[in-house]
PDB file of N, CA and C in Angstrom:
ATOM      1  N   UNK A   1     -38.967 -35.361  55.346  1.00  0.00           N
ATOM      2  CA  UNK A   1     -37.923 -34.456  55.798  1.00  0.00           C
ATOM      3  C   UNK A   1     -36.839 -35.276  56.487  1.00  0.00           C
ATOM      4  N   UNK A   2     -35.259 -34.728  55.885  1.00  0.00           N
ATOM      5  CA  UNK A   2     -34.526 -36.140  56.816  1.00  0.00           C
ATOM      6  C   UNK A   2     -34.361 -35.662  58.297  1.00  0.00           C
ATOM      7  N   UNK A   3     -33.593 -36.112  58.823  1.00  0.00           N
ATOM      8  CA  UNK A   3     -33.566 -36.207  60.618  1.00  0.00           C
ATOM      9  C   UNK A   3     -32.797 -34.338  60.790  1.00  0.00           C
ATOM     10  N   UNK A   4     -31.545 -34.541  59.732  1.00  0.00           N
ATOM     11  CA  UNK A   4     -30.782 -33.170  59.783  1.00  0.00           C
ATOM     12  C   UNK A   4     -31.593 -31.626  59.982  1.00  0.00           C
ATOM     13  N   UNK A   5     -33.006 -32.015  58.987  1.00  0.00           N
ATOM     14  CA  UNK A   5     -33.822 -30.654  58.439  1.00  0.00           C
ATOM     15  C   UNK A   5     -34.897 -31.067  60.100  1.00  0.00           C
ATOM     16  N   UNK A   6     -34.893 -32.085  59.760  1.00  0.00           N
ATOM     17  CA  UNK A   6     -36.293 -31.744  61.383  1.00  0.00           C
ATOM     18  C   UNK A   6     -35.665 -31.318  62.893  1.00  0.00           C
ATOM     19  N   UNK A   7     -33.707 -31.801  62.740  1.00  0.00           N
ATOM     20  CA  UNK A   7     -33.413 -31.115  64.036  1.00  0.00           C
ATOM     21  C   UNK A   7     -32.866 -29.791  63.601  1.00  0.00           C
ATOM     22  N   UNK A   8     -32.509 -29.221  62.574  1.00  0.00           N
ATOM     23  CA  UNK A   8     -32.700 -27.858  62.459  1.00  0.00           C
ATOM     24  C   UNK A   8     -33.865 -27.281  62.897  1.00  0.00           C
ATOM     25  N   UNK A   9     -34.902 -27.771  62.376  1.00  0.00           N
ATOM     26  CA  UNK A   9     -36.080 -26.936  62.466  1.00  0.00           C
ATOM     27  C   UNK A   9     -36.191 -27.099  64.055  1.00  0.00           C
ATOM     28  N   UNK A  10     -35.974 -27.737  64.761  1.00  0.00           N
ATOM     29  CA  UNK A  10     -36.074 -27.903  65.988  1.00  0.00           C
ATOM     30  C   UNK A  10     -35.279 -26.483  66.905  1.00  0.00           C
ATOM     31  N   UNK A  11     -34.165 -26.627  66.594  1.00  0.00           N
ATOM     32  CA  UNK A  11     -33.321 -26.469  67.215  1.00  0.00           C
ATOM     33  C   UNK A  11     -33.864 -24.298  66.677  1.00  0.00           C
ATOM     34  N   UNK A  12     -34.615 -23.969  65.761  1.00  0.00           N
ATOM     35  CA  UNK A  12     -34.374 -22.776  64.993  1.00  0.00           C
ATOM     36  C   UNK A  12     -36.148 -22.584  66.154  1.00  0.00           C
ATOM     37  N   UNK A  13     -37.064 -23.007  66.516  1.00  0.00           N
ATOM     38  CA  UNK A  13     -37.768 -23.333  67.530  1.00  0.00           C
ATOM     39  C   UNK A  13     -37.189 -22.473  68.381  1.00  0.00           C
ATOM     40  N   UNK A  14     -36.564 -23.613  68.798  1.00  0.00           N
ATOM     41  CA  UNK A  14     -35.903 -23.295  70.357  1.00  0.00           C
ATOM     42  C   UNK A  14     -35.190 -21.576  70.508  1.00  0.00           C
ATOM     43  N   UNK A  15     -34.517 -21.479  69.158  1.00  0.00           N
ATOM     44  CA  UNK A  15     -33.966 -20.213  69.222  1.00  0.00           C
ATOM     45  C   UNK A  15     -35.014 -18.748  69.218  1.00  0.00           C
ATOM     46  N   UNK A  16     -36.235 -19.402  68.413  1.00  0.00           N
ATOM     47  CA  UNK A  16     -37.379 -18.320  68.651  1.00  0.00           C
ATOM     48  C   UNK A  16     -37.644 -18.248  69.970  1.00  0.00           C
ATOM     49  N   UNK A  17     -37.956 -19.433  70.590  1.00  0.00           N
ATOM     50  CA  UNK A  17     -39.264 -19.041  71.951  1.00  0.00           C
ATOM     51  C   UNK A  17     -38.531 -18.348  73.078  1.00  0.00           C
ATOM     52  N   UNK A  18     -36.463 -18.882  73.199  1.00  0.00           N
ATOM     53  CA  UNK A  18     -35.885 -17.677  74.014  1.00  0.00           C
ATOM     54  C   UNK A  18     -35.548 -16.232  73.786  1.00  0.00           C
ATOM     55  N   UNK A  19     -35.627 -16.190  72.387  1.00  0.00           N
ATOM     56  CA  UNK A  19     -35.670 -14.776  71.861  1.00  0.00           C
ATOM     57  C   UNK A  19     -37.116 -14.180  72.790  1.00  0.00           C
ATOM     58  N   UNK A  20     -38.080 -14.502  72.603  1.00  0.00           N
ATOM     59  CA  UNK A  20     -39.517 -14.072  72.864  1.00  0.00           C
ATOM     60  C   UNK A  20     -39.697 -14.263  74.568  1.00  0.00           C
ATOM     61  N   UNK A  21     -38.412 -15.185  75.011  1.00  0.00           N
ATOM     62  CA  UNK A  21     -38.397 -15.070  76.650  1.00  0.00           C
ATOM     63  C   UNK A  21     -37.877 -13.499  76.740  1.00  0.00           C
ATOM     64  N   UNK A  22     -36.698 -13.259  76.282  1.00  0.00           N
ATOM     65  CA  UNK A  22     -35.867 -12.434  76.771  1.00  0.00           C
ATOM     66  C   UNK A  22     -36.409 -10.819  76.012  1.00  0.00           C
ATOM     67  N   UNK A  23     -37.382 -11.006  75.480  1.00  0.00           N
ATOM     68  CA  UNK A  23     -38.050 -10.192  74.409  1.00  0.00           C
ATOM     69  C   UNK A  23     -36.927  -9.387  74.049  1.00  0.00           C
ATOM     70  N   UNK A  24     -36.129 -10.178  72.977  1.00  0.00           N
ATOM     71  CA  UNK A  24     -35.786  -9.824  71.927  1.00  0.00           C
ATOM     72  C   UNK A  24     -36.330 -10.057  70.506  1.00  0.00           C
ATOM     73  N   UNK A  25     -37.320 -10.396  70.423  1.00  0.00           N
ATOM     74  CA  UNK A  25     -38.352 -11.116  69.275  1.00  0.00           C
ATOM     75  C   UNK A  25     -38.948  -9.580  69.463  1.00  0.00           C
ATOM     76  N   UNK A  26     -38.936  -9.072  67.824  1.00  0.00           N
ATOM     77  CA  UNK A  26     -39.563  -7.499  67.902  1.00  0.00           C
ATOM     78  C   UNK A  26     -40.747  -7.730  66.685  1.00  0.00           C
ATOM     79  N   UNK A  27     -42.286  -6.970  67.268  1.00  0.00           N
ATOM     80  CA  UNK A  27     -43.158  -7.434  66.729  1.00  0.00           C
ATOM     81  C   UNK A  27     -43.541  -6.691  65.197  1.00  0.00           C
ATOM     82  N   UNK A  28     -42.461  -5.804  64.843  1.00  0.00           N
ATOM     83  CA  UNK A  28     -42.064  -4.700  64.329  1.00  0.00           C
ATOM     84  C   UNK A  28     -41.289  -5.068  62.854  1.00  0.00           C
ATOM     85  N   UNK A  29     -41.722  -5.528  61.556  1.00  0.00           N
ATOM     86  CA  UNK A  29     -40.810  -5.908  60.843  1.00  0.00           C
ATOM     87  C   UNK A  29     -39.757  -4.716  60.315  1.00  0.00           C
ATOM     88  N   UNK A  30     -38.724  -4.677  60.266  1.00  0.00           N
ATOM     89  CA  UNK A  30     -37.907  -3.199  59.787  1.00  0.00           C
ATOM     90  C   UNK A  30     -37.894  -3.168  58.542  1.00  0.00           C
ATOM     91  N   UNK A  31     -37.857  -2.313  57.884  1.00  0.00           N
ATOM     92  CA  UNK A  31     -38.533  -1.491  56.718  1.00  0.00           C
ATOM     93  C   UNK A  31     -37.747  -2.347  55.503  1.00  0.00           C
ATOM     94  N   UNK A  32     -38.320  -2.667  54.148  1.00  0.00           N
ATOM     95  CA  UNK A  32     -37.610  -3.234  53.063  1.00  0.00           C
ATOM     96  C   UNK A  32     -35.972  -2.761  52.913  1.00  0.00           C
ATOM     97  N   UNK A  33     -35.785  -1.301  53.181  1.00  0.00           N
ATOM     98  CA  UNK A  33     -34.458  -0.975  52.886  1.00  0.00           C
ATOM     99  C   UNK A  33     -33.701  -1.430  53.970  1.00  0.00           C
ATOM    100  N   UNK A  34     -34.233  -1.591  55.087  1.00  0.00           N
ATOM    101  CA  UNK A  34     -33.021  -2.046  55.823  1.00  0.00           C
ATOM    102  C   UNK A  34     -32.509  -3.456  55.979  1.00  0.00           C
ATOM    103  N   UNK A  35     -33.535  -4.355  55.032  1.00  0.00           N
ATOM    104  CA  UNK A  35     -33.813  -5.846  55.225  1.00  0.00           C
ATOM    105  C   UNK A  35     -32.829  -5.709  54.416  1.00  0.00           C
ATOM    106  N   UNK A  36     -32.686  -4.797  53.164  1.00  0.00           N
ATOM    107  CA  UNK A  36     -31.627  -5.669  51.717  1.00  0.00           C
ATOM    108  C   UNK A  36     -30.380  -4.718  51.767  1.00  0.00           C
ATOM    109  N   UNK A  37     -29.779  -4.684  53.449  1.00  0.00           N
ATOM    110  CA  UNK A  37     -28.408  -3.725  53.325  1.00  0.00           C
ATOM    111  C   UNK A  37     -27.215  -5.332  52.835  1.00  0.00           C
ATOM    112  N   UNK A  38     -26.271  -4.587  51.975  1.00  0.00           N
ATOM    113  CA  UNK A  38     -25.529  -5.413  51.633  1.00  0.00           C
ATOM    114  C   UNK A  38     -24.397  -6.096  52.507  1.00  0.00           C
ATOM    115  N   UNK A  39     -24.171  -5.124  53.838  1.00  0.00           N
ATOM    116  CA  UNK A  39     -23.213  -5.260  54.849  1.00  0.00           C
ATOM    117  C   UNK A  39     -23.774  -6.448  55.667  1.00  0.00           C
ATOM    118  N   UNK A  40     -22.353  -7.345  56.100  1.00  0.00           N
ATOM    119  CA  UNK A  40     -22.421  -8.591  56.523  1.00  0.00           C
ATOM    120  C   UNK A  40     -23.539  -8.027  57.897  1.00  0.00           C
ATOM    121  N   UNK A  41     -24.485  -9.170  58.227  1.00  0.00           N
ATOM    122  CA  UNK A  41     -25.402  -9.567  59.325  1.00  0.00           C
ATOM    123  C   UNK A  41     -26.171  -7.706  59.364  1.00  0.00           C
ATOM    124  N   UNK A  42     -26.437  -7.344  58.012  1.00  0.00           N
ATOM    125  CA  UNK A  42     -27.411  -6.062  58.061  1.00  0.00           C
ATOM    126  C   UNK A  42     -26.324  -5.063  58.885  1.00  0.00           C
ATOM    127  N   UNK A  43     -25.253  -4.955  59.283  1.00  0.00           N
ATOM    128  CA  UNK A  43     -24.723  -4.180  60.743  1.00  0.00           C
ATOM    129  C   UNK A  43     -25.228  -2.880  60.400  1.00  0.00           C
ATOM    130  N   UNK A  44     -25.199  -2.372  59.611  1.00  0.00           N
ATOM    131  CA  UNK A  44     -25.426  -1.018  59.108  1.00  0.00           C
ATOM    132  C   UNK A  44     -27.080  -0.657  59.171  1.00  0.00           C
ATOM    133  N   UNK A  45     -27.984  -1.170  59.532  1.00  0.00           N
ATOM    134  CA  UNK A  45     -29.126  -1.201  59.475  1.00  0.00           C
ATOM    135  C   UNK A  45     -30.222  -1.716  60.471  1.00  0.00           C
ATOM    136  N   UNK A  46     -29.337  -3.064  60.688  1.00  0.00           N
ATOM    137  CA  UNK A  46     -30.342  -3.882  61.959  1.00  0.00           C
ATOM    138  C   UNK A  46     -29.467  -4.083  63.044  1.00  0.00           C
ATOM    139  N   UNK A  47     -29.824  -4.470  64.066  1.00  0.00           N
ATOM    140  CA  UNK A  47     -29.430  -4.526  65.360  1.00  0.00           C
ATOM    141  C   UNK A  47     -29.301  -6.214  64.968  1.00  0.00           C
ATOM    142  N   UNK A  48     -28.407  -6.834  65.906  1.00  0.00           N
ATOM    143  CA  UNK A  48     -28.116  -7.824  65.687  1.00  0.00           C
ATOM    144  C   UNK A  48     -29.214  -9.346  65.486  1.00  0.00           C
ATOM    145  N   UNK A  49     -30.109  -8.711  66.889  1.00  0.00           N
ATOM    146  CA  UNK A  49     -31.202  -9.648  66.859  1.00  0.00           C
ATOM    147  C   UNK A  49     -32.200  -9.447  66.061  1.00  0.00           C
ATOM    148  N   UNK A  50     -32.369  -8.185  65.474  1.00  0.00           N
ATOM    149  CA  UNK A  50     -32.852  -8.325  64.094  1.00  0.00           C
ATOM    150  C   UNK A  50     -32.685  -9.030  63.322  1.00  0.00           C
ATOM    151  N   UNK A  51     -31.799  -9.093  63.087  1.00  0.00           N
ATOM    152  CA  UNK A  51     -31.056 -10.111  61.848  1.00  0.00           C
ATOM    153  C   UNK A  51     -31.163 -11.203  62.130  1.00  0.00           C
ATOM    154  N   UNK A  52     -31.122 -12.235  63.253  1.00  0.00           N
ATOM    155  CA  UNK A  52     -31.567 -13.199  63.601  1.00  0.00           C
ATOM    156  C   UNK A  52     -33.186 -13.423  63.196  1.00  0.00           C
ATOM    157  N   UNK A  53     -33.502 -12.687  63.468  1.00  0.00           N
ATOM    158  CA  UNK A  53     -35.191 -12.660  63.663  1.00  0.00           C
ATOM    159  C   UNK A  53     -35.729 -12.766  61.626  1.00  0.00           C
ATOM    160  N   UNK A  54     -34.897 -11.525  61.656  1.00  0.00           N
ATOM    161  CA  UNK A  54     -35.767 -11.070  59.966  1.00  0.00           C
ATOM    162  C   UNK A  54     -35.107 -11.832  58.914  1.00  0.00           C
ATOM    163  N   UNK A  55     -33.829 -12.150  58.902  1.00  0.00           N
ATOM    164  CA  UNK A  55     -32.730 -12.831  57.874  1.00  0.00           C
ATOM    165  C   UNK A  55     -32.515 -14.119  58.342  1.00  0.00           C
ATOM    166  N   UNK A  56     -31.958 -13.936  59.325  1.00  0.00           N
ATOM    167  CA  UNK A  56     -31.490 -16.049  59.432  1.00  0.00           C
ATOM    168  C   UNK A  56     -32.146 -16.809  59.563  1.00  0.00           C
ATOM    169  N   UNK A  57     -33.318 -16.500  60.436  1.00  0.00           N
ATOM    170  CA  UNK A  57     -34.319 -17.706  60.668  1.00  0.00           C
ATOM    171  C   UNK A  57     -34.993 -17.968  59.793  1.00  0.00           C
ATOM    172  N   UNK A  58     -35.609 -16.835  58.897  1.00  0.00           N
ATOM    173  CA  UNK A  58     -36.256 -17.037  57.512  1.00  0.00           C
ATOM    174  C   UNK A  58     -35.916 -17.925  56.420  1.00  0.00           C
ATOM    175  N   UNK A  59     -34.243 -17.644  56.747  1.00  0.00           N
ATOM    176  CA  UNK A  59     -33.168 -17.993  55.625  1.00  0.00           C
ATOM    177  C   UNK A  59     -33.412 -19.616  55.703  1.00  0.00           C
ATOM    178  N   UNK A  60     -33.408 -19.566  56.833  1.00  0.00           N
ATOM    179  CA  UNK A  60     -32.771 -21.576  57.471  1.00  0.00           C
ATOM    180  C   UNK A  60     -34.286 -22.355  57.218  1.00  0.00           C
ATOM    181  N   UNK A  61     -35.547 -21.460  57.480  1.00  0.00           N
ATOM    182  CA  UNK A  61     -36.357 -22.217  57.539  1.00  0.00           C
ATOM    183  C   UNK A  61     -36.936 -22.742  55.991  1.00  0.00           C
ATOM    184  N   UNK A  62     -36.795 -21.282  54.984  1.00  0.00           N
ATOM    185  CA  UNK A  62     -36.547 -21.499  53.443  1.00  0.00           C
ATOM    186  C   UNK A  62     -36.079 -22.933  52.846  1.00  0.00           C
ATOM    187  N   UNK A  63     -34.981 -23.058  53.720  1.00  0.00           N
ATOM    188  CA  UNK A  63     -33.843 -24.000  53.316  1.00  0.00           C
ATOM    189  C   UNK A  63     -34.615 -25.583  53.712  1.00  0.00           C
ATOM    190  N   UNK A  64     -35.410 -24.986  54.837  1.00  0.00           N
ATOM    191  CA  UNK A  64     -35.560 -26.896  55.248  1.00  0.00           C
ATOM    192  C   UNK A  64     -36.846 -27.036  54.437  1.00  0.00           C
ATOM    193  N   UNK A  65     -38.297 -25.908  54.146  1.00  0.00           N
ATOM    194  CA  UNK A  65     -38.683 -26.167  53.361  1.00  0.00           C
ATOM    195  C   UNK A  65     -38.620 -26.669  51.791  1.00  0.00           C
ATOM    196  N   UNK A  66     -37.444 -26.200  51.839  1.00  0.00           N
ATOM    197  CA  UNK A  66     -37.305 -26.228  49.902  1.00  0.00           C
ATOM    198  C   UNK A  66     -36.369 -27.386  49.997  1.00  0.00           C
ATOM    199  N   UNK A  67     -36.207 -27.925  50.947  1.00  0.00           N
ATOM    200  CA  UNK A  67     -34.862 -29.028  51.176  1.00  0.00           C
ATOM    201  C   UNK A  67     -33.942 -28.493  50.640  1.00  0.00           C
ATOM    202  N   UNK A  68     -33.107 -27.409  50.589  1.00  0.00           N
ATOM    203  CA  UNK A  68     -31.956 -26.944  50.098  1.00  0.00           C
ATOM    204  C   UNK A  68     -30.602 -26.779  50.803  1.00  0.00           C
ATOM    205  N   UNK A  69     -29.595 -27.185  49.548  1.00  0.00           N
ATOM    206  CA  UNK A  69     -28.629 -27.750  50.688  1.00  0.00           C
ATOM    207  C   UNK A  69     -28.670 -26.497  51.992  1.00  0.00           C
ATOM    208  N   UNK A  70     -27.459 -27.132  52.646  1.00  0.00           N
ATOM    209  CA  UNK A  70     -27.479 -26.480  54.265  1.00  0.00           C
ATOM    210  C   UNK A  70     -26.230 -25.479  54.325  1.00  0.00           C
ATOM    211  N   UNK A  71     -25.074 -24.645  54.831  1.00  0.00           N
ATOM    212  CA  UNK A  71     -24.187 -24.531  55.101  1.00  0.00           C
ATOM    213  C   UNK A  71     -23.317 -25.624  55.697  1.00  0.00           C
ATOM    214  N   UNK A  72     -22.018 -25.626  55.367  1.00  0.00           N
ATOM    215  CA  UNK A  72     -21.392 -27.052  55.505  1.00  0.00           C
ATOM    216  C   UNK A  72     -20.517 -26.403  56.828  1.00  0.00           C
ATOM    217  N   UNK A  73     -20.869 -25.205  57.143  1.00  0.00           N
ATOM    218  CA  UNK A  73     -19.905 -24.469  58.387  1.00  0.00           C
ATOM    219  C   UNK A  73     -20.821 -23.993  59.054  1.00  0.00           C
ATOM    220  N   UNK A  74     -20.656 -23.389  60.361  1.00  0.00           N
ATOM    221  CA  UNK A  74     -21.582 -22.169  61.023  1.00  0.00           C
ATOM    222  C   UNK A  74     -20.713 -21.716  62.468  1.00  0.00           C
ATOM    223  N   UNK A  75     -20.195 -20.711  62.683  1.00  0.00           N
ATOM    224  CA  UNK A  75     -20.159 -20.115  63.978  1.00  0.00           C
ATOM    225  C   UNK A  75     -20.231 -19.267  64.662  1.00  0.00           C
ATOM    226  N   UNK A  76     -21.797 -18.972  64.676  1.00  0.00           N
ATOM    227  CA  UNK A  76     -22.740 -18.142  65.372  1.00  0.00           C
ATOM    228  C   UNK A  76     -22.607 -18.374  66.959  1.00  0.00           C
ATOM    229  N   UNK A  77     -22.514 -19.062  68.203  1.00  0.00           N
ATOM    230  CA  UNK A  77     -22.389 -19.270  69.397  1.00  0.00           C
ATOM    231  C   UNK A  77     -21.457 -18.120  69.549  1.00  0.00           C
ATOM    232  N   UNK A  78     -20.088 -18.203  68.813  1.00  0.00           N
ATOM    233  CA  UNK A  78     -19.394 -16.756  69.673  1.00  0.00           C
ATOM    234  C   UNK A  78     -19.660 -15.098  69.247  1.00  0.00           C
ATOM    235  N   UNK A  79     -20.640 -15.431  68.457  1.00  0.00           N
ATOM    236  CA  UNK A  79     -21.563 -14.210  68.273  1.00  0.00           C
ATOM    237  C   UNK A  79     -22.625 -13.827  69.219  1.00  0.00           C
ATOM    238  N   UNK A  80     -23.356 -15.055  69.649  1.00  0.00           N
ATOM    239  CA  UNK A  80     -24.275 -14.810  70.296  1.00  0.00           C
ATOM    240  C   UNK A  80     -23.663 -14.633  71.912  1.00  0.00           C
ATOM    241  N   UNK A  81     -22.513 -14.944  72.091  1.00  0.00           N
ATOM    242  CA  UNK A  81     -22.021 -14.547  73.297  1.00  0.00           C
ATOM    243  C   UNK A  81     -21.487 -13.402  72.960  1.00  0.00           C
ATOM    244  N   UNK A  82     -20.970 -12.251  72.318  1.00  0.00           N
ATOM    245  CA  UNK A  82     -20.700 -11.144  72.165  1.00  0.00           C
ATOM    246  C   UNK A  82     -21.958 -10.511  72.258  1.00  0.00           C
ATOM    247  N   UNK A  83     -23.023 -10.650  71.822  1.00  0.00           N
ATOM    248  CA  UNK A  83     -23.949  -9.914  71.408  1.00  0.00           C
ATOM    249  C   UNK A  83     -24.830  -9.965  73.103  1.00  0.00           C
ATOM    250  N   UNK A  84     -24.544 -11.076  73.792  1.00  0.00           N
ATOM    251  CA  UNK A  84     -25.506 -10.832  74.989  1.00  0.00           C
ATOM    252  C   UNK A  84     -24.381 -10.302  76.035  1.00  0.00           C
ATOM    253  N   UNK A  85     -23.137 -10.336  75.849  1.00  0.00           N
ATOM    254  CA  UNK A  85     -22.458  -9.058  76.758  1.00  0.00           C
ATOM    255  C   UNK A  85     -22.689  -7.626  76.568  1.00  0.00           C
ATOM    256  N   UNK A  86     -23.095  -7.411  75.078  1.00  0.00           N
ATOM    257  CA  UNK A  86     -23.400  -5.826  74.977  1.00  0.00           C
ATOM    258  C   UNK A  86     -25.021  -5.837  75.608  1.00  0.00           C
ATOM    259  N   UNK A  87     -25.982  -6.682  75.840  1.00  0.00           N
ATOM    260  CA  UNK A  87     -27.095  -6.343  76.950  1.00  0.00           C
ATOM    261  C   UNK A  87     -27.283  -6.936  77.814  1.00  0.00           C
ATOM    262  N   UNK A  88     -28.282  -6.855  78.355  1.00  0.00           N
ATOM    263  CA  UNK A  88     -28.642  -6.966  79.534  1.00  0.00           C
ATOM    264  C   UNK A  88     -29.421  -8.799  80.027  1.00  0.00           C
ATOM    265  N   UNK A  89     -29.468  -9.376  78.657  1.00  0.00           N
ATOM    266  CA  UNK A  89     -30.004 -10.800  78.563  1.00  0.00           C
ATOM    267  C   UNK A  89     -28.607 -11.692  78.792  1.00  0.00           C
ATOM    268  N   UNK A  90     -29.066 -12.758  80.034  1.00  0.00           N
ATOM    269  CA  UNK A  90     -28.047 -13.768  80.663  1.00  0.00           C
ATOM    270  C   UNK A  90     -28.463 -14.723  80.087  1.00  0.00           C
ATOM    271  N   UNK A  91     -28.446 -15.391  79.120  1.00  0.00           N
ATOM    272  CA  UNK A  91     -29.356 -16.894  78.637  1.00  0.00           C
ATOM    273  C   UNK A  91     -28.712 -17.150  78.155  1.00  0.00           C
ATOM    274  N   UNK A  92     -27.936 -18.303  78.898  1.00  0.00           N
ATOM    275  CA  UNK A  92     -27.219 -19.639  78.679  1.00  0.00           C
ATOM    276  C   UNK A  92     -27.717 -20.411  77.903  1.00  0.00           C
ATOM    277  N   UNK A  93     -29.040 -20.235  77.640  1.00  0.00           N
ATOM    278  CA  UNK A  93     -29.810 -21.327  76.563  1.00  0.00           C
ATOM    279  C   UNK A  93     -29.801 -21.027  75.490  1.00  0.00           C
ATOM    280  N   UNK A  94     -29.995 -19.461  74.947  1.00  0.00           N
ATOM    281  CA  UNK A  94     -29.437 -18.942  73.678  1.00  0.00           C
ATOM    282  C   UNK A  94     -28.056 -19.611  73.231  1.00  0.00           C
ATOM    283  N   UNK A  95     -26.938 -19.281  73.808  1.00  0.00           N
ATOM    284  CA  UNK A  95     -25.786 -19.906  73.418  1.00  0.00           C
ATOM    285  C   UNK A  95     -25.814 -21.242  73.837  1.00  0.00           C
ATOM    286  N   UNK A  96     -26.116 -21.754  74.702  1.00  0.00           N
ATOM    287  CA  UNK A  96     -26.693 -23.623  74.142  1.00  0.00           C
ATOM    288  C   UNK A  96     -27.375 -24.148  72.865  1.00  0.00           C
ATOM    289  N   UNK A  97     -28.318 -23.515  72.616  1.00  0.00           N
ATOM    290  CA  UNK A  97     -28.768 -23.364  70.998  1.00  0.00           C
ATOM    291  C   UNK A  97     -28.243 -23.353  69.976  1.00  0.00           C
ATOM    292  N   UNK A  98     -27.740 -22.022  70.221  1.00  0.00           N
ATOM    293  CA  UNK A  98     -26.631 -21.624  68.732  1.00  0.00           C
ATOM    294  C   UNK A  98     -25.338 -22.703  68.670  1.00  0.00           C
ATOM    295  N   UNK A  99     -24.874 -23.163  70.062  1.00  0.00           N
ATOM    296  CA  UNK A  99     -24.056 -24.259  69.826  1.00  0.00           C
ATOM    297  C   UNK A  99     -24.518 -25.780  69.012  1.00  0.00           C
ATOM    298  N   UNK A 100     -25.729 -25.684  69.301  1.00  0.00           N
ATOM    299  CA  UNK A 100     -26.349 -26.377  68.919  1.00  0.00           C
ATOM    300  C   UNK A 100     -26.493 -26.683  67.198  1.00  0.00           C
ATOM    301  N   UNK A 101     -26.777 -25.236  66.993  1.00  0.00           N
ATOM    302  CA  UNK A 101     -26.958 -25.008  65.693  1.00  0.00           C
ATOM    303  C   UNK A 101     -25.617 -25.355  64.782  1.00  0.00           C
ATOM    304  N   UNK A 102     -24.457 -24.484  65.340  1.00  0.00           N
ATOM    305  CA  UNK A 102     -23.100 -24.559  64.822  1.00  0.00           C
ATOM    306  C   UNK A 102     -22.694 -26.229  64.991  1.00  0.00           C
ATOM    307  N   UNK A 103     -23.103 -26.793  65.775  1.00  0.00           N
ATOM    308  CA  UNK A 103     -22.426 -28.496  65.968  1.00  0.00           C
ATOM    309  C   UNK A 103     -23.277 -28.905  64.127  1.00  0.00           C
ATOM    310  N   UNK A 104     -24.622 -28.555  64.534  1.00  0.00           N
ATOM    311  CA  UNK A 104     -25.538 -29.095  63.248  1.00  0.00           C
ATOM    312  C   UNK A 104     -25.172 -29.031  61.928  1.00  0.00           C
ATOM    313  N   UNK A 105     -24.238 -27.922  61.943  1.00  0.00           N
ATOM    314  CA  UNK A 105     -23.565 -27.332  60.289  1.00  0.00           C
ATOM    315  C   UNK A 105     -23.142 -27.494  59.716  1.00  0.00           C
ATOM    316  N   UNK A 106     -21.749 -28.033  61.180  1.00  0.00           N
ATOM    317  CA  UNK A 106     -20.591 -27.984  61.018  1.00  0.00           C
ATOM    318  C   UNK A 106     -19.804 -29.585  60.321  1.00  0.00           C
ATOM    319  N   UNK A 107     -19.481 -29.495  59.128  1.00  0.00           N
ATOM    320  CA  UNK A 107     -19.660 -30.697  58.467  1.00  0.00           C
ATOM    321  C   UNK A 107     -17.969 -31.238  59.256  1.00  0.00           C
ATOM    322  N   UNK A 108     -18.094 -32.428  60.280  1.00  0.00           N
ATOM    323  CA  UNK A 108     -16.721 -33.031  60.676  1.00  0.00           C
ATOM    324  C   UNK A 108     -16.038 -33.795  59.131  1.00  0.00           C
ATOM    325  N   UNK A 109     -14.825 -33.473  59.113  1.00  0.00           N
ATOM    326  CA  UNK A 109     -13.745 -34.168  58.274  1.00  0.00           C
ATOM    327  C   UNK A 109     -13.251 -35.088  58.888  1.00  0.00           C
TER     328      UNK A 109
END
């Protein structure tokens, strides 16, 4: 696995175990129809951290298993700071993460 896929996988870690601090990690998978809504990040169906949980992380971890390429962009951090002003979770480490993630993506020119 090269260094890129093992600090993804790292870094997609890290994004689980504060989900599961802040229990937003739901033990609850949501139903097939709402997994395959066609609207960007499920909106119509899942709650945001759903979609984290059931779609992206799945998605990314797919990717490092199958070694498949990566996204050459990502900017999820100012999502994840929108998304923790609409509740009640303060975790600076979530959006340390996702910055994390988005630096990882983000292919410099």
């Amino acid at each position: 696995m090269s260094e890129k896929y093992a600090e993804l996988e790292q870094v997609l870690r890290e994004i689980e175990a504060e989900m599961r601090v802040w229990s937003l990690w739901s033990a609850n998978k949501p139903s097939l129809t709402a997994l395959q809504s066609v609207q960007p990040f499920c909106i119509d169906t899942l709650s945001f951290w759903q979609w984290v949980q059931w779609i992206m992380l799945p998605k990314f971890q797919q990717m490092i298993e199958q070694q498949l390429p990566l996204p050459k962009s990502s900017n999820m951090a100012p999502m994840i700071k929108e998304a923790l002003q609409n509740n009640a979770v303060k975790s600076s480490k979530l959006i340390e993460f996702f910055d994390q993630l988005d630096q990882l993506l983000t292919i410099k020119h």
